[in-house]
N, C-alpha and C. Protein backbone atom coordinates (compact mmCIF):
# COMPACT_ATOMS: atom_id res chain seq x y z
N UNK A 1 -73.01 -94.89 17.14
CA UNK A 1 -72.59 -95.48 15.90
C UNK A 1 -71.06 -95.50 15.86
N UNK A 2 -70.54 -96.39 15.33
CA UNK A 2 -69.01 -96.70 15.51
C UNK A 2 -68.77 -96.08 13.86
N UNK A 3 -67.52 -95.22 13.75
CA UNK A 3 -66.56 -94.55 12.94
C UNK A 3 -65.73 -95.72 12.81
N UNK A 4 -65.47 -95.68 11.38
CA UNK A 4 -64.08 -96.33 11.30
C UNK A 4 -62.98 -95.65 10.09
N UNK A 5 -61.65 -95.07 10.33
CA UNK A 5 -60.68 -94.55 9.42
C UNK A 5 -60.43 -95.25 8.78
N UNK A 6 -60.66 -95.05 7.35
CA UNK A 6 -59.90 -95.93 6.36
C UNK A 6 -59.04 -94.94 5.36
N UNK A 7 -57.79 -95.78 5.23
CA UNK A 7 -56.83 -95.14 4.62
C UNK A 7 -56.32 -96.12 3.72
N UNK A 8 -55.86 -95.37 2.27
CA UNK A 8 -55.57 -95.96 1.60
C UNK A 8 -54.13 -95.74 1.06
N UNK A 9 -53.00 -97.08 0.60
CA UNK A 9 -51.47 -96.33 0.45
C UNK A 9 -51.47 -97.22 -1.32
N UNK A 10 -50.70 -96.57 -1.54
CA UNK A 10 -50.48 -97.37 -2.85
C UNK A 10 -48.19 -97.26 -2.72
N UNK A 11 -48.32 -98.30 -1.46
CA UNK A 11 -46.75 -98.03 -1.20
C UNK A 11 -45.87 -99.17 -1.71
N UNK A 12 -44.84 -99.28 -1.83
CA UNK A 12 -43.83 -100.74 -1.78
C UNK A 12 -44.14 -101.12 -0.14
N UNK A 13 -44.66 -102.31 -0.39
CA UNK A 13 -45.11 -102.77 1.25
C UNK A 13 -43.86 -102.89 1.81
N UNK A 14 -42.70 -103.00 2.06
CA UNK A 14 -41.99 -103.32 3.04
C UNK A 14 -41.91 -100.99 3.96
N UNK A 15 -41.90 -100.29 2.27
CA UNK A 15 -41.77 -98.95 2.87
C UNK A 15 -43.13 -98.76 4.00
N UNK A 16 -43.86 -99.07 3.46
CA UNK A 16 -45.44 -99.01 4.10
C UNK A 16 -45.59 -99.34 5.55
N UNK A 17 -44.50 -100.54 5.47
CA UNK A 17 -44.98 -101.59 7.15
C UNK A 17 -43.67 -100.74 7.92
N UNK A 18 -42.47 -100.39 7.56
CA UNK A 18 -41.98 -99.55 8.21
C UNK A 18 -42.44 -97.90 8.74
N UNK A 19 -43.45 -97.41 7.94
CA UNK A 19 -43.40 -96.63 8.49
C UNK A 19 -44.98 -96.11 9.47
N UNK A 20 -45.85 -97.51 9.41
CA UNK A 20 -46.87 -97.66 9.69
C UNK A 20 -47.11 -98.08 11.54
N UNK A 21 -47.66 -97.30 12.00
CA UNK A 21 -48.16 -98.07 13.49
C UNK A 21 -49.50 -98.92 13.51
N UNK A 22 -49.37 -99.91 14.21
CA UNK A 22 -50.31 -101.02 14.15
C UNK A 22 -51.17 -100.90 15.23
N UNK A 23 -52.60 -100.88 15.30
CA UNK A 23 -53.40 -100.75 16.54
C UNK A 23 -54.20 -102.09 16.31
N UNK A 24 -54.67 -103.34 17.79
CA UNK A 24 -55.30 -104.53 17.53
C UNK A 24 -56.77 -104.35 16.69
N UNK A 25 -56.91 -105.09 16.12
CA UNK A 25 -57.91 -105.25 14.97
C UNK A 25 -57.71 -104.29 13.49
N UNK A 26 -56.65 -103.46 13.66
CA UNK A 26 -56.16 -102.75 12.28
C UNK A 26 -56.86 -103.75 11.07
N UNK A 27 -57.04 -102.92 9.92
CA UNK A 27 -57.17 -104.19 8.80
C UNK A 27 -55.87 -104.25 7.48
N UNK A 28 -55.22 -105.06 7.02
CA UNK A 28 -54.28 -104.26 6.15
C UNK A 28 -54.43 -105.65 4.96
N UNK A 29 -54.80 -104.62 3.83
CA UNK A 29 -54.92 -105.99 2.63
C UNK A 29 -54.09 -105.71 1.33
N UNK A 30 -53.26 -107.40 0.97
CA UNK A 30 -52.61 -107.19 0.03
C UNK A 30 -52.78 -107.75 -1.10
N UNK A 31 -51.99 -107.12 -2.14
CA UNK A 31 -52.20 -107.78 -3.68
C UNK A 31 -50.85 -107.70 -3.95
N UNK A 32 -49.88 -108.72 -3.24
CA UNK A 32 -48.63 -108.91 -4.58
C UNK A 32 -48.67 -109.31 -5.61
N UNK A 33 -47.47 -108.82 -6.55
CA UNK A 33 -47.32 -109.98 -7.46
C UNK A 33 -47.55 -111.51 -7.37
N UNK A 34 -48.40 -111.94 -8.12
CA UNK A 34 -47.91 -113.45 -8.09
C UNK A 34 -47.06 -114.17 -8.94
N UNK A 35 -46.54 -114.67 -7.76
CA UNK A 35 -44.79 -115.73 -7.77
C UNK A 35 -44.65 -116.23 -9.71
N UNK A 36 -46.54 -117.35 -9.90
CA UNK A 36 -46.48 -117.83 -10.79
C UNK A 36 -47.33 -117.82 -11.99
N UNK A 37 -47.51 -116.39 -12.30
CA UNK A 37 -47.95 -115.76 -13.39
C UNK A 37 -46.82 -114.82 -13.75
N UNK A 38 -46.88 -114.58 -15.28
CA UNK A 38 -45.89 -113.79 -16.35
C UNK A 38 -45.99 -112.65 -16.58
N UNK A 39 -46.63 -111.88 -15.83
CA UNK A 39 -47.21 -110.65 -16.05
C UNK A 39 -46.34 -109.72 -15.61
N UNK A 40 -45.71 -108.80 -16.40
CA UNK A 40 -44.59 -108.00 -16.90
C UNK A 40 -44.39 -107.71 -15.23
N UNK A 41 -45.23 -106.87 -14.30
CA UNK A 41 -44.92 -106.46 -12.86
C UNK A 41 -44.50 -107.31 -12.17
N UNK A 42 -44.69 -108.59 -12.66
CA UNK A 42 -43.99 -110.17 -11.37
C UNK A 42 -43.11 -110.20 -11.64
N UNK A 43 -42.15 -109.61 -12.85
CA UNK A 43 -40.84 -110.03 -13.20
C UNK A 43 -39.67 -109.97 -12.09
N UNK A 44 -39.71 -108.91 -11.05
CA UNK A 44 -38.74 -108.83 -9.65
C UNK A 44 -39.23 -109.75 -8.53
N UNK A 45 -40.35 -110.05 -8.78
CA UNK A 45 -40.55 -110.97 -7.92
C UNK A 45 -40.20 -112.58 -7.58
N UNK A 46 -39.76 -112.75 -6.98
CA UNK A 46 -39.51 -114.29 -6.28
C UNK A 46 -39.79 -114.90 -5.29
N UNK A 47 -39.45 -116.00 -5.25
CA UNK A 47 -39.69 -116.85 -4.04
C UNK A 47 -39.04 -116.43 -2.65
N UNK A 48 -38.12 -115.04 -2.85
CA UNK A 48 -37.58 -114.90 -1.27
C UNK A 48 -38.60 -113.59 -1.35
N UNK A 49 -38.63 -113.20 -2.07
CA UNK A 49 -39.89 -112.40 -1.73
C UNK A 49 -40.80 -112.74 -1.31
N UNK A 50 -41.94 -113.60 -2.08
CA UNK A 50 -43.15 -114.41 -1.29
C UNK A 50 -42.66 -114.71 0.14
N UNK A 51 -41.76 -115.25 0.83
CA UNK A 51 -41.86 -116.14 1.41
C UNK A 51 -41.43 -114.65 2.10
N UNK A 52 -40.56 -113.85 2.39
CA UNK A 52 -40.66 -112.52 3.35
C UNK A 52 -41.73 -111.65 3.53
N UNK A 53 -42.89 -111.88 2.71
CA UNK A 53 -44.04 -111.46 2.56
C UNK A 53 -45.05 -112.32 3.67
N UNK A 54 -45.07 -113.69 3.85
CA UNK A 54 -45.71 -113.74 4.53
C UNK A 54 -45.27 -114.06 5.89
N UNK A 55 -43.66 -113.99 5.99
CA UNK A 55 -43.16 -113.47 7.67
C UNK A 55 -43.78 -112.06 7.89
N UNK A 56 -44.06 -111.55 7.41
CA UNK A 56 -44.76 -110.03 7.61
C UNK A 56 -45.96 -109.99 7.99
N UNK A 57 -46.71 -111.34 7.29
CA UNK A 57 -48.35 -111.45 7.50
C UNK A 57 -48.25 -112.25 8.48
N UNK A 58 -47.43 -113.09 9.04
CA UNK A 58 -47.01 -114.12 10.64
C UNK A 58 -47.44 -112.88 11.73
N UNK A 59 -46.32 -112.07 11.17
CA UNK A 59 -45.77 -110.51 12.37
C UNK A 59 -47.48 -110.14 12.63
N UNK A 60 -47.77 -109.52 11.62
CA UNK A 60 -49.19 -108.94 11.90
C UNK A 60 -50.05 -109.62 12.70
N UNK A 61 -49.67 -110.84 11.97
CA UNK A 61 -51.24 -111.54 12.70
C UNK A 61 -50.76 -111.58 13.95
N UNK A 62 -49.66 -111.94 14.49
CA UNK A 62 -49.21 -112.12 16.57
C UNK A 62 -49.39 -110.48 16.96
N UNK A 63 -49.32 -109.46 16.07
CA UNK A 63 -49.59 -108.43 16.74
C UNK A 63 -51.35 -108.16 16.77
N UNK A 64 -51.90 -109.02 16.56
CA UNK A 64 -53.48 -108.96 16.50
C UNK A 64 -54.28 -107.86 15.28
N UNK A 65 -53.25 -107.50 14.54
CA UNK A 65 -53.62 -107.17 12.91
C UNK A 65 -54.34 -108.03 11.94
N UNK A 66 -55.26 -107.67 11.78
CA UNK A 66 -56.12 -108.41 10.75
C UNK A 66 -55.67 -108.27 9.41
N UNK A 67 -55.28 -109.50 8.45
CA UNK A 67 -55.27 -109.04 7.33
C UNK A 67 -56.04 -109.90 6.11
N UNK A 68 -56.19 -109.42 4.78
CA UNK A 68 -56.08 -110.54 3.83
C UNK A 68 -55.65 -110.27 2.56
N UNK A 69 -55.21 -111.12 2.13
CA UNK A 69 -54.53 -111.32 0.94
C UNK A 69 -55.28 -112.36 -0.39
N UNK A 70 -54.62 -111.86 -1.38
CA UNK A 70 -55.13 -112.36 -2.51
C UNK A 70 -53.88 -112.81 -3.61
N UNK A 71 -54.08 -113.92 -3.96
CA UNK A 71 -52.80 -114.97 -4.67
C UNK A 71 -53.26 -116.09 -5.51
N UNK A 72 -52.74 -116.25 -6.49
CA UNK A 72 -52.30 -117.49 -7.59
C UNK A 72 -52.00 -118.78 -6.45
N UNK A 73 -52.88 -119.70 -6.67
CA UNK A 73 -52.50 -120.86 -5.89
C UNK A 73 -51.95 -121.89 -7.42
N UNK A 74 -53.02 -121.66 -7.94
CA UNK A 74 -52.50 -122.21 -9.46
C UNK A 74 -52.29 -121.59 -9.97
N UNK A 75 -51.39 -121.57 -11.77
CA UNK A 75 -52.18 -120.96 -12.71
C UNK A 75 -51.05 -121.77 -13.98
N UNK A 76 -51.67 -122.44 -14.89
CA UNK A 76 -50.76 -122.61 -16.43
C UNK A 76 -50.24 -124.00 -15.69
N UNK A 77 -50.71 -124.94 -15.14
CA UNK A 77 -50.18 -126.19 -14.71
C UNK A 77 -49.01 -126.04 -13.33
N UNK A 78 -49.17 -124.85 -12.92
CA UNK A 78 -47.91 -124.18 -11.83
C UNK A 78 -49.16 -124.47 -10.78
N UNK A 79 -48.07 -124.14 -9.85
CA UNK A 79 -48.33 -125.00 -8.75
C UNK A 79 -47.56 -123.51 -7.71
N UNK A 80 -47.91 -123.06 -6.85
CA UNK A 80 -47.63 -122.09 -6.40
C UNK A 80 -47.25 -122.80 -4.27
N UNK A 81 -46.59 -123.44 -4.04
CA UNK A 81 -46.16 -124.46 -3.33
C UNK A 81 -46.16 -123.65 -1.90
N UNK A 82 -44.97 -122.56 -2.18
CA UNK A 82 -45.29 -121.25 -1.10
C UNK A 82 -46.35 -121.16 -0.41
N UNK A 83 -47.11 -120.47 -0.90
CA UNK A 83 -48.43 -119.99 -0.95
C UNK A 83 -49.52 -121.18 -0.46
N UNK A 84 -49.60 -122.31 -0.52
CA UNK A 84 -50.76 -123.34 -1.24
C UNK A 84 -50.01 -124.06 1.04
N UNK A 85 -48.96 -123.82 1.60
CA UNK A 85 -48.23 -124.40 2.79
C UNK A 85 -48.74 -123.37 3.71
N UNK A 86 -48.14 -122.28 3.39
CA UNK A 86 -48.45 -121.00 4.62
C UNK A 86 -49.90 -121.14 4.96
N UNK A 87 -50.25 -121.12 3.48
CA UNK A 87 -51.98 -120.46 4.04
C UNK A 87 -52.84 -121.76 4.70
N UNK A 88 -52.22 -122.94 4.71
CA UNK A 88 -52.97 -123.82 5.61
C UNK A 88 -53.41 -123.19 7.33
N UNK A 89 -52.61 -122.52 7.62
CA UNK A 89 -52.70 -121.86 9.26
C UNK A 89 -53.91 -120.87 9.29
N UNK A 90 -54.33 -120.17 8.26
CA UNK A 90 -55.58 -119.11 7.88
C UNK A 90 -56.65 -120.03 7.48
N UNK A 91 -57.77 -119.09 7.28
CA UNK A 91 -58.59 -118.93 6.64
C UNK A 91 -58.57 -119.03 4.89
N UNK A 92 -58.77 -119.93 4.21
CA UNK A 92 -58.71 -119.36 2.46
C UNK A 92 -60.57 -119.93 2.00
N UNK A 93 -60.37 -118.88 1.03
CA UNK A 93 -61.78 -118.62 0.10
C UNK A 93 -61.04 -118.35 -0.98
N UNK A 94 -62.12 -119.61 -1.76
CA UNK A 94 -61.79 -119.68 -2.96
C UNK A 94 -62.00 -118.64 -3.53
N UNK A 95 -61.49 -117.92 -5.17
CA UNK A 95 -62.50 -116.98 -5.83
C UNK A 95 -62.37 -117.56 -6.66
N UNK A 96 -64.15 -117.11 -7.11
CA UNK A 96 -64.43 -117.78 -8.19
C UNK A 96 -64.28 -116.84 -9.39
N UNK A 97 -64.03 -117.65 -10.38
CA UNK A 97 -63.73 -116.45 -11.59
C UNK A 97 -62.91 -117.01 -12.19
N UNK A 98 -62.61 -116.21 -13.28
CA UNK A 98 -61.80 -116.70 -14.56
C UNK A 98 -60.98 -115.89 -14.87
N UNK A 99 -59.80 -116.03 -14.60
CA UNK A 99 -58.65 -115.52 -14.59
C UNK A 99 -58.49 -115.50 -16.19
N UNK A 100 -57.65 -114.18 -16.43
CA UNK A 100 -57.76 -113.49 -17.71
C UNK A 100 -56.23 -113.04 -17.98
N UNK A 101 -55.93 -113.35 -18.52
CA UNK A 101 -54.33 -113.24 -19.45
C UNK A 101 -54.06 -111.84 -19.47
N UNK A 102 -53.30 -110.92 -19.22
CA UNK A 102 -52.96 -109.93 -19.94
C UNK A 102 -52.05 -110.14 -20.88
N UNK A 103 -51.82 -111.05 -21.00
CA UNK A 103 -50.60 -111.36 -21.87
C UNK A 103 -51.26 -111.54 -23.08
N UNK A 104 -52.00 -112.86 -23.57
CA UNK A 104 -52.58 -112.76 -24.51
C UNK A 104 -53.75 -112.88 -24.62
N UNK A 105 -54.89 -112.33 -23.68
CA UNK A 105 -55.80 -111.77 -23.31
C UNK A 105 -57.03 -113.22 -23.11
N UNK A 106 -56.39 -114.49 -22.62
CA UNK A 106 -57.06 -115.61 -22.90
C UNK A 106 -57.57 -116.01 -21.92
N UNK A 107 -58.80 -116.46 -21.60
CA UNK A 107 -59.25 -117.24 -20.32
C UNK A 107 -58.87 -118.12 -19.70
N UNK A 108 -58.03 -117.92 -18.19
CA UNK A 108 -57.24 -119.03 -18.02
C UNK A 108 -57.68 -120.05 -17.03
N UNK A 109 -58.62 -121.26 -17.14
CA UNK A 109 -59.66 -121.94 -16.71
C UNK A 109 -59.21 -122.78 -15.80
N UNK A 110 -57.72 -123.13 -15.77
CA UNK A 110 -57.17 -123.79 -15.03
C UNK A 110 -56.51 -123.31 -13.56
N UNK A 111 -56.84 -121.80 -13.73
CA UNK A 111 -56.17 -120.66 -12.92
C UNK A 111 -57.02 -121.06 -11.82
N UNK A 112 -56.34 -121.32 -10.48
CA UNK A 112 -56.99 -120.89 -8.98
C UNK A 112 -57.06 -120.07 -8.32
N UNK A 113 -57.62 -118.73 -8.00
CA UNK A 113 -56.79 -117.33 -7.26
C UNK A 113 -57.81 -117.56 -5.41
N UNK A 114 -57.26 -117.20 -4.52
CA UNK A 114 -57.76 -117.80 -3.53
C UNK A 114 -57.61 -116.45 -2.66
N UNK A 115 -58.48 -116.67 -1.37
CA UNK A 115 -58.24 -115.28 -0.70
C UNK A 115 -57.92 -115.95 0.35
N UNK A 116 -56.80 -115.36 1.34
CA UNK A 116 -56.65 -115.96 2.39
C UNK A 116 -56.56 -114.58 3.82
N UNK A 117 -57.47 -114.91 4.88
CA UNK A 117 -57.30 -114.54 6.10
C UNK A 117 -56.71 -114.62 7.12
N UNK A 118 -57.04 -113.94 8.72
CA UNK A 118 -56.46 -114.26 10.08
C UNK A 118 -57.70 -114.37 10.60
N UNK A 119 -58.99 -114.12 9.65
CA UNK A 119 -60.38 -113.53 10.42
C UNK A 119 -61.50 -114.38 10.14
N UNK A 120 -62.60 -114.61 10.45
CA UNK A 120 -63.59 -115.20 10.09
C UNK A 120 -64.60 -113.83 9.90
């Protein structure tokens, strides 16, 4: 029977990927902020962020690191442009669901949140 270690970090990913060794088929999954939702924790976030975020998920994947991620392709008539270019080279799955406001706690129907891979 095959073992597998799973470990869990709750780090600032750039501290995380520095101080992490990578073995082929590793799995490593993220939840940034997204770029284009208002939600008080996205406020430091930007577009040179996103976009150094997924030179990181490039890196992984040529080092044969598996990963996936989860992101706002839409949301509020936004258009998440970043995100909606890169992930043409992966794998994306839709999720289905109804994205929910923390802000003012409203169903946001127009919202797209998508999962994207290196893996089938």
């Amino acid at each position: 029977m095959q073992q597998n270690t799973i470990i869990f970090h709750n780090d600032d990913y750039i501290d995380f990927l520095n101080h992490t060794t990578y073995l082929k088929n590793d799995y490593v999954y993220f939840d940034p902020p997204y770029l284009i939702s208002n939600s008080e924790y996205n406020k430091l976030w930007d577009s040179d962020n996103e976009i150094a975020l997924y030179g990181v998920l490039d890196s992984l994947d040529k080092k044969g690191v598996l990963f996936g991620i989860t992101n706002l392709v839409y949301h509020k008539g936004e258009t998440n442009f970043i995100l909606k270019e890169w992930a043409k080279k992966y794998y994306i799955f839709n999720i289905k669901s109804n994205y929910i406001s923390y802000n003012d706690n409203t169903i946001k129907e127009d919202s797209q949140e998508i999962f994207v891979t290196n893996y089938r």
